[in-house]
N, C-alpha and C. Protein backbone atom coordinates (compact mmCIF):
# COMPACT_ATOMS: atom_id res chain seq x y z
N UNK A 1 -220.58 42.12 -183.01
CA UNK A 1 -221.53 42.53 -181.99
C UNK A 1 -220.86 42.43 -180.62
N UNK A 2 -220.90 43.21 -179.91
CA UNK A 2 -220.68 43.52 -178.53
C UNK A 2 -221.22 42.79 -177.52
N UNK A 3 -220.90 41.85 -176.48
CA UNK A 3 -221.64 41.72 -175.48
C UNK A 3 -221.58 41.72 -174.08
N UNK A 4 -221.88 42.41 -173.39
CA UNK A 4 -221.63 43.08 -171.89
C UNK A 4 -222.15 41.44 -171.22
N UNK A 5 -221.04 40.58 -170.37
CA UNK A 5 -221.63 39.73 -169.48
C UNK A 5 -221.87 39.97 -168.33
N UNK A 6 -223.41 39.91 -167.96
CA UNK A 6 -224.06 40.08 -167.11
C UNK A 6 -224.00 38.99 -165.39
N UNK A 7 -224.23 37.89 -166.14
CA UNK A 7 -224.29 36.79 -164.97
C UNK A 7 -223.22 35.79 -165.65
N UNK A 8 -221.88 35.11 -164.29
CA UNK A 8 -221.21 33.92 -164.54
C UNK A 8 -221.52 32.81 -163.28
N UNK A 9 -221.63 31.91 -164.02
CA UNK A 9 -221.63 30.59 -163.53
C UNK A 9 -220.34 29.75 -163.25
N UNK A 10 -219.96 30.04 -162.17
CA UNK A 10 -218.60 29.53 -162.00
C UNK A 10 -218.60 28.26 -160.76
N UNK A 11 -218.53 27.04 -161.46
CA UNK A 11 -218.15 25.73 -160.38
C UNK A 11 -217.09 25.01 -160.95
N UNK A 12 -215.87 25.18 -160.19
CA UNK A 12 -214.45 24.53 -160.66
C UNK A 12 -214.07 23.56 -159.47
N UNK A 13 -213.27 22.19 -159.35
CA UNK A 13 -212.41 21.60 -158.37
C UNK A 13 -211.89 22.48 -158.43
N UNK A 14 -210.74 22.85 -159.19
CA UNK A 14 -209.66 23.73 -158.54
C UNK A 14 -209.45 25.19 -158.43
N UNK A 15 -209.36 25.46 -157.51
CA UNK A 15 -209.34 26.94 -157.25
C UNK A 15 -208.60 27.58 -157.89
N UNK A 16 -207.05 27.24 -158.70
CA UNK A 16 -206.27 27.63 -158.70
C UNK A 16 -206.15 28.67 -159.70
N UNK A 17 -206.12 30.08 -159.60
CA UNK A 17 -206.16 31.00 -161.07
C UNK A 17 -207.45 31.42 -161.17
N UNK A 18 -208.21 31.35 -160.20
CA UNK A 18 -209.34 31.24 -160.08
C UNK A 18 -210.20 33.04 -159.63
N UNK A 19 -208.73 33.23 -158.53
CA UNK A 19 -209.10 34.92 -158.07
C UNK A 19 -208.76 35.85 -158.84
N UNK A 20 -207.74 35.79 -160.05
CA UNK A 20 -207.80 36.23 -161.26
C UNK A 20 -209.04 36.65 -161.95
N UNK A 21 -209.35 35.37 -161.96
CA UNK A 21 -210.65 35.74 -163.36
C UNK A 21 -211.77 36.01 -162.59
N UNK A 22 -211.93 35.49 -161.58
CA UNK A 22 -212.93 36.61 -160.72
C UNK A 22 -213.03 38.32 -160.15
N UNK A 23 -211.60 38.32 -160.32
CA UNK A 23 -211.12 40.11 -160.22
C UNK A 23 -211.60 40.47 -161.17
N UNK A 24 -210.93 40.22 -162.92
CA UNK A 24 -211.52 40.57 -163.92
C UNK A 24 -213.26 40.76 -164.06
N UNK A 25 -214.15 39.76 -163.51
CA UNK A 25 -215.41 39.49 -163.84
C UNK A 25 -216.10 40.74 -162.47
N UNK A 26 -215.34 40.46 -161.77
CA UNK A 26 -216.18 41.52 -160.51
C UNK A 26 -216.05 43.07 -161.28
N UNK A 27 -214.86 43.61 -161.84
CA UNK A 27 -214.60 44.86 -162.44
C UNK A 27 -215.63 44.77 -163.38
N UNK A 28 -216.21 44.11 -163.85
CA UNK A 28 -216.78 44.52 -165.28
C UNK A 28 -218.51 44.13 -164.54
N UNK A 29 -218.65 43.88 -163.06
CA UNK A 29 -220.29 44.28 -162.36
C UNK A 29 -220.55 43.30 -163.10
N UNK A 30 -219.81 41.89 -162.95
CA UNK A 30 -220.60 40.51 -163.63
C UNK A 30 -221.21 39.98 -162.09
N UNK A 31 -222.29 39.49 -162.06
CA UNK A 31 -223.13 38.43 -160.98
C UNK A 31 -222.39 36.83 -160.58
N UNK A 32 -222.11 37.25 -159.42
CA UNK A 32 -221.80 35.32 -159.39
C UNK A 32 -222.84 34.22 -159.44
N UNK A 33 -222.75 33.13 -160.18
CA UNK A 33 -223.84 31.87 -159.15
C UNK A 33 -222.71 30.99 -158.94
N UNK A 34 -223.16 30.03 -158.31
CA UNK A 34 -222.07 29.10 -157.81
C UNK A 34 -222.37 27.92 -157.16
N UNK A 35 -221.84 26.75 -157.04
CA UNK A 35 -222.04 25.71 -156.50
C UNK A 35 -221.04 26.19 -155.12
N UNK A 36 -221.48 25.22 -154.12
CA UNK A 36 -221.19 24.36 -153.00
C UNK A 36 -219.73 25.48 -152.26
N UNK A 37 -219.03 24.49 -152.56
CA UNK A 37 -217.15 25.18 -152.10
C UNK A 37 -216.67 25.99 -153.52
N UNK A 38 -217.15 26.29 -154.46
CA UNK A 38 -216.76 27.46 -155.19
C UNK A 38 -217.40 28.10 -154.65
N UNK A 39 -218.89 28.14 -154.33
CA UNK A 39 -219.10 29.28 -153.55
C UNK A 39 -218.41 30.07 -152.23
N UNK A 40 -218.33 29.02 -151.50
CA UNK A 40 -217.59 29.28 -150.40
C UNK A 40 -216.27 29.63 -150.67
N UNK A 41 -215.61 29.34 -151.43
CA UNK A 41 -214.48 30.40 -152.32
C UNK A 41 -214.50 31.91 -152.38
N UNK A 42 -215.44 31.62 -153.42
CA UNK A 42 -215.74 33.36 -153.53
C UNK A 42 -216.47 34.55 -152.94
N UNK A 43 -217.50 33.48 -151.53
CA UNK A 43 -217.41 34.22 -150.91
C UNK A 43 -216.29 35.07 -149.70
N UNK A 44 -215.27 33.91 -149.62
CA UNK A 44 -214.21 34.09 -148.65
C UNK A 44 -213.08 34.92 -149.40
N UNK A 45 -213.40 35.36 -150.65
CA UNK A 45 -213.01 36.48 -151.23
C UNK A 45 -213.34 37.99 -151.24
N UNK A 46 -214.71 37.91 -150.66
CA UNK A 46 -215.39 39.06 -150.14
C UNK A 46 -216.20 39.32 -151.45
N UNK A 47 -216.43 38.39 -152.19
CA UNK A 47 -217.63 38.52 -153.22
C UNK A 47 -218.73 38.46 -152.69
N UNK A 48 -219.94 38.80 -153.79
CA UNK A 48 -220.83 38.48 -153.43
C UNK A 48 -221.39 37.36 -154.38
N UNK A 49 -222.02 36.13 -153.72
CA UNK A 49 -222.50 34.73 -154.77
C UNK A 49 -223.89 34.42 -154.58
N UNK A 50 -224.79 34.63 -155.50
CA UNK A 50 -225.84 33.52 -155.45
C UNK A 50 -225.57 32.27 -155.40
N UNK A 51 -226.48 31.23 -154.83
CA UNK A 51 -226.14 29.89 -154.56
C UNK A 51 -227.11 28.90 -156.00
N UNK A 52 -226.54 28.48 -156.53
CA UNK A 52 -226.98 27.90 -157.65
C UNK A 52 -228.62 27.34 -157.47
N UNK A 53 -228.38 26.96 -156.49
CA UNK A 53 -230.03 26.42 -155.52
C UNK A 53 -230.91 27.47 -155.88
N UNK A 54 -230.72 28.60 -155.26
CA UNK A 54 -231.43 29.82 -155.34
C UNK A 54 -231.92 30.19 -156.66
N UNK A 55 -231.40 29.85 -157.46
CA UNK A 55 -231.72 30.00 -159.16
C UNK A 55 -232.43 28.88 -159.84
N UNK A 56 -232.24 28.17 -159.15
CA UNK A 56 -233.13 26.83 -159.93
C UNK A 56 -234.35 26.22 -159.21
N UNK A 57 -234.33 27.11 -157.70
CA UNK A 57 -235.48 26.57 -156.86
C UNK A 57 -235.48 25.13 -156.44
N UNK A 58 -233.88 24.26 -156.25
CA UNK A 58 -234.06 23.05 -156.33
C UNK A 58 -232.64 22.60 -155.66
N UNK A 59 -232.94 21.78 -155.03
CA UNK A 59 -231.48 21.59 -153.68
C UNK A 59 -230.29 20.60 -154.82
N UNK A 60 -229.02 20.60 -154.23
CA UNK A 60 -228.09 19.82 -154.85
C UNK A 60 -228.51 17.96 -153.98
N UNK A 61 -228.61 17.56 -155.30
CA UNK A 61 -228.54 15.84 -155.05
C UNK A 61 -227.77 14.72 -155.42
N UNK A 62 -228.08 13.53 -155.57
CA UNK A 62 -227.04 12.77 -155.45
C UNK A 62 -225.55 13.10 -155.04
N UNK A 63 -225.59 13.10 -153.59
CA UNK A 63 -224.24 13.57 -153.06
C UNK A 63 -223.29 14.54 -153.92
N UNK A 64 -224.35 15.51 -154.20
CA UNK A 64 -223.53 17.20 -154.56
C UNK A 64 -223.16 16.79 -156.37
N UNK A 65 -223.23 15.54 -156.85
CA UNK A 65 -223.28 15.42 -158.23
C UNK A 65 -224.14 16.09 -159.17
N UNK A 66 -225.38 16.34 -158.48
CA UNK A 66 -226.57 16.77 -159.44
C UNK A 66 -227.06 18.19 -158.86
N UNK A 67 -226.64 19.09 -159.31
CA UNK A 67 -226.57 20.69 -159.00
C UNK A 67 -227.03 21.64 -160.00
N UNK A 68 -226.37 22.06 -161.07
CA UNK A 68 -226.78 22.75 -161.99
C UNK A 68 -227.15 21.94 -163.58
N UNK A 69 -227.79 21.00 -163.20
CA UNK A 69 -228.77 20.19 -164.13
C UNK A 69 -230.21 20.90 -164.20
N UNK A 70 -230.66 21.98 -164.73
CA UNK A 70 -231.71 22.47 -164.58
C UNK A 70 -231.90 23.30 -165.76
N UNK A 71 -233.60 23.55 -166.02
CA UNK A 71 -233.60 24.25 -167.09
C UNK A 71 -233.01 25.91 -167.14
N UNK A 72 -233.57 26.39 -165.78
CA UNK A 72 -232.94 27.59 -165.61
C UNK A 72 -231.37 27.78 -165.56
N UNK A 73 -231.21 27.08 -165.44
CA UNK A 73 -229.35 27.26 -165.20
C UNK A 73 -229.10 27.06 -167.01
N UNK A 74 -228.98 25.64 -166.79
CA UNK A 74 -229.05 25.72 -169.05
C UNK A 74 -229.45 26.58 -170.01
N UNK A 75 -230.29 26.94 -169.48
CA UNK A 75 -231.41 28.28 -170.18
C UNK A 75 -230.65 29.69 -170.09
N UNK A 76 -230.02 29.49 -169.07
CA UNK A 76 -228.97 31.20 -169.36
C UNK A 76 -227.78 30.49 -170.09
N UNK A 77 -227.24 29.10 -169.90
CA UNK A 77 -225.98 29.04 -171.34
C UNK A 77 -226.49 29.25 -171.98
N UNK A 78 -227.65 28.47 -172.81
CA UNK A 78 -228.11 28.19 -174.08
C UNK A 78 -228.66 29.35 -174.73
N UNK A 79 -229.11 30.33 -174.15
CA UNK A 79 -229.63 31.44 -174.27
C UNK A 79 -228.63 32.34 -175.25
N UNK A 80 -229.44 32.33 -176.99
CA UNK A 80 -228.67 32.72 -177.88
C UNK A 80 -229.27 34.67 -177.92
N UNK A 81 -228.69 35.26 -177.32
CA UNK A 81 -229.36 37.00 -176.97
C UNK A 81 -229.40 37.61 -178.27
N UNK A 82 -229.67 37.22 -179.12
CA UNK A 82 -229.49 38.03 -180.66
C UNK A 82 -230.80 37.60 -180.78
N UNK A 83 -231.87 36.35 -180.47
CA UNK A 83 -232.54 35.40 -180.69
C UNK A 83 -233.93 36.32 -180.20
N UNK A 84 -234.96 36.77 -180.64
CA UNK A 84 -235.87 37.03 -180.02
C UNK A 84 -236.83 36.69 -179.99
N UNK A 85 -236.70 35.14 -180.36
CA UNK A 85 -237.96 34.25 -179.43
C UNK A 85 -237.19 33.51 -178.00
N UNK A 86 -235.80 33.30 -178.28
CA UNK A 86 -235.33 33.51 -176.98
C UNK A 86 -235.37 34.12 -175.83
N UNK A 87 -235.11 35.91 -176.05
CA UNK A 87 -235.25 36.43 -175.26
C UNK A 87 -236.91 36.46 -174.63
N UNK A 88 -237.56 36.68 -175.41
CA UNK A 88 -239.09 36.06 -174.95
C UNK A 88 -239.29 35.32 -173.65
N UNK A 89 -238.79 33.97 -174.12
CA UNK A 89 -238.50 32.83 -172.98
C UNK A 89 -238.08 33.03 -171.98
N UNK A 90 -236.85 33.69 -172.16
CA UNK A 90 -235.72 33.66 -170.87
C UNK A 90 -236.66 35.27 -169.64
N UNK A 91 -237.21 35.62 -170.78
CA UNK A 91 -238.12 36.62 -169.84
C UNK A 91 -239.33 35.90 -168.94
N UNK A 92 -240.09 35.74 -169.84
CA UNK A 92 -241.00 34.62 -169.23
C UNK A 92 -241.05 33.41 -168.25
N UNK A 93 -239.69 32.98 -168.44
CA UNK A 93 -239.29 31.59 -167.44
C UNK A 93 -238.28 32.23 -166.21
N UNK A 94 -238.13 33.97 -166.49
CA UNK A 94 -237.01 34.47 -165.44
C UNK A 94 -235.79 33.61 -165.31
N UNK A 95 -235.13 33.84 -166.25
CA UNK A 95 -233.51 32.87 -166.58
C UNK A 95 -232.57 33.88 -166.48
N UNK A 96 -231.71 33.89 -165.98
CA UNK A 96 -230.63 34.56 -165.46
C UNK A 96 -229.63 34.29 -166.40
C-alpha cells in the first residue's frame, strides 16, 4: 500500500542533515509542525511551520520539556490510516 505523507513533525537538537530531509519533505507538499528552535530553523529556511502549540491548543511547559505531549499530536503518530474507526476519530477530534 502506498502512502502520500501529508503532515511531519519535526523537533531535533541537532540541526545537522536536517535541510536535506526537509528539501525532500517540502518537494513532496509535506506540512511542517514544529517545536521552539526547530521551528525557527525551518523557518529561517524560508519554510513554512506550524507551531506545535497551534495544534494542540496548549503552550510548551516545564521549561520547553513538555511540548508535544498531547493527544492531538500522538493522535496523528498513532493514527493507523488503513483503520476506519481511526480515521473516524482523527476526523472528529481534527488530528493532523
Amino acid at each position: 500500500m502506498s502512502r502520500k505523507i501529508q503532515t511531519a513533525l519535526v523537533s531535533v537538537y541537532h540541526k545537522e542533515g536536517l535541510e536535506e530531509i526537509l528539501y525532500e519533505l517540502d518537494r513532496l507538499q509535506v506540512t511542517f509542525i514544529s517545536t521552539g528552535g526547530t521551528r525557527d530553523f525551518i523557518q529561517s529556511l524560508g519554510y513554512e511551520c506550524k507551531a506545535v502549540e497551534e495544534v494542540s491548543g496548549y503552550p510548551s511547559i516545564l521549561g520547553g520539556r513538555v511540548k508535544t505531549l498531547h493527544p492531538k499530536v500522538f493522535g496523528g503518530i498513532l493514527y493507523r490510516r488503513e483503520n476506519e474507526a481511526d480515521r473516524k476519530q482523527v476526523k472528529a477530534y481534527d488530528i493532523p
